[in-house]
C-alpha atoms as a PDB file:
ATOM      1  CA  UNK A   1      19.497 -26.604 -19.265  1.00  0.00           C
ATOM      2  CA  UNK A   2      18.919 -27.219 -15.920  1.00  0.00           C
ATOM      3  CA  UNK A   3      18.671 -24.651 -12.548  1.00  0.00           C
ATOM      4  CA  UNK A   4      21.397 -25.317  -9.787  1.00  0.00           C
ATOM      5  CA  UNK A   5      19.919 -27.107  -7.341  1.00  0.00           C
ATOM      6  CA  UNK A   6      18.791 -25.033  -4.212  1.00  0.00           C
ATOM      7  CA  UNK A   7      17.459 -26.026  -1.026  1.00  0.00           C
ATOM      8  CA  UNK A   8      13.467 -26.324  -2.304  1.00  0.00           C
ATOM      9  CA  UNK A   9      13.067 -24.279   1.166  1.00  0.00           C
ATOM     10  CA  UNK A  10      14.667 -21.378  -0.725  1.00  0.00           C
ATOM     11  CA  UNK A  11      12.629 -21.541  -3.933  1.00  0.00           C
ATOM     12  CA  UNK A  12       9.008 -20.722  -4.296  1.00  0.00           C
ATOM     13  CA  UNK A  13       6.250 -23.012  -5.736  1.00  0.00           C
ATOM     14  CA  UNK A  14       6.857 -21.546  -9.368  1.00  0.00           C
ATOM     15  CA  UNK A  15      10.036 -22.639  -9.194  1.00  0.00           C
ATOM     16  CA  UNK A  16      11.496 -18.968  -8.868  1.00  0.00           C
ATOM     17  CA  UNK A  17      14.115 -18.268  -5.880  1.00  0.00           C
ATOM     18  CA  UNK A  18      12.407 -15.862  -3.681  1.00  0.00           C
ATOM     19  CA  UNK A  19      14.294 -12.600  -2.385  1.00  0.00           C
ATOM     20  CA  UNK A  20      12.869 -12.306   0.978  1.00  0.00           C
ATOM     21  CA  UNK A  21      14.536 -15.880   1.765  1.00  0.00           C
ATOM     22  CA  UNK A  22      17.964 -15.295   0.939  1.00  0.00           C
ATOM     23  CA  UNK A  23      18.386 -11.848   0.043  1.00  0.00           C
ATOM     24  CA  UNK A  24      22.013 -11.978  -0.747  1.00  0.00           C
ATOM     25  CA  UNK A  25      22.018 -14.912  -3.533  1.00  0.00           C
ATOM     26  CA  UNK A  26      19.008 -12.602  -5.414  1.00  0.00           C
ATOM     27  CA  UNK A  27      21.290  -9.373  -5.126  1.00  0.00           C
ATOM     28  CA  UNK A  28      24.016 -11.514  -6.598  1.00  0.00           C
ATOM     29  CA  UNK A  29      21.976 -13.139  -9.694  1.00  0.00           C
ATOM     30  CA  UNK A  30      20.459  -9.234 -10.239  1.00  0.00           C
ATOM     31  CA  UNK A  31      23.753  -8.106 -10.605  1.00  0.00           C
ATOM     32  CA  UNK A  32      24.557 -11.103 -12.774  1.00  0.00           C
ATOM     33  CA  UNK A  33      21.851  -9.777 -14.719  1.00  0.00           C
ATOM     34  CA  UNK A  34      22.767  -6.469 -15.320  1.00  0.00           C
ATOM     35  CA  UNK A  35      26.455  -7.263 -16.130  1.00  0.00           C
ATOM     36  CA  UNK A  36      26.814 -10.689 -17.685  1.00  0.00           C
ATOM     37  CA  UNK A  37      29.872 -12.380 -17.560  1.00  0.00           C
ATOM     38  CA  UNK A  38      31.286  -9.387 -15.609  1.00  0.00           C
ATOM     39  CA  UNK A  39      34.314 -11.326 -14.039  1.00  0.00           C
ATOM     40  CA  UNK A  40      35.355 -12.791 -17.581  1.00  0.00           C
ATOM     41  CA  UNK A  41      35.379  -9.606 -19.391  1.00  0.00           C
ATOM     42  CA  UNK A  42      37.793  -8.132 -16.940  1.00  0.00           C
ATOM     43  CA  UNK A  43      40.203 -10.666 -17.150  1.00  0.00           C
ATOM     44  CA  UNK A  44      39.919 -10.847 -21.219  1.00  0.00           C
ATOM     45  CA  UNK A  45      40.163  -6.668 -20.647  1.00  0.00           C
ATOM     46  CA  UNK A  46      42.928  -6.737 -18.326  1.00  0.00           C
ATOM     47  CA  UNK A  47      44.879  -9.924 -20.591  1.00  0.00           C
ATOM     48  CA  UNK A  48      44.388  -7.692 -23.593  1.00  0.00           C
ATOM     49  CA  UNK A  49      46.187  -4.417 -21.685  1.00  0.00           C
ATOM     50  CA  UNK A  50      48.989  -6.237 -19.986  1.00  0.00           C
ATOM     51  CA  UNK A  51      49.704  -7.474 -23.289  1.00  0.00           C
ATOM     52  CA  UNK A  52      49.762  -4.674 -25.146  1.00  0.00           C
ATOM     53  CA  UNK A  53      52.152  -2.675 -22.336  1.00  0.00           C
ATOM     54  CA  UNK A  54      54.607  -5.753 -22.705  1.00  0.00           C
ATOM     55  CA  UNK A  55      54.248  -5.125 -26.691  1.00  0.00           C
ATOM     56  CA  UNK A  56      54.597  -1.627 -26.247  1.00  0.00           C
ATOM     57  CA  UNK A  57      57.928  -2.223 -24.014  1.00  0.00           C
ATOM     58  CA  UNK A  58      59.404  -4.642 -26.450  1.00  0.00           C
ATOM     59  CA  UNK A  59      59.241  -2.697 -29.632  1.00  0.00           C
END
């Protein structure tokens, strides 16, 4: 697969985005790294409960 495209001003020569240039977008991919997929297993979380309250209303 291929990187997203970044300004090459914001990448290093390795290739690597480096932190001290835009310290924001590496605090959001380290976070992205310690909780994969964060945002989707929420919603698949939060699905799962709202269904189960309307199931647990309905029977």
């Amino acid at each position: 697969m291929t990187e997203p495209s970044l300004p090459s001003s914001k990448r290093s020569k390795a290739g690597r985005i480096d932190p001290q240039q835009d310290p924001e977008m590496y605090a959001q991919l380290r976070a992205e790294l310690k909780a994969p997929y964060r945002g989707l297993r929420q919603f698949v979380y939060i699905g799962f409960g709202l269904s189960g309250l309307i199931g647990a209303f309905i029977f």
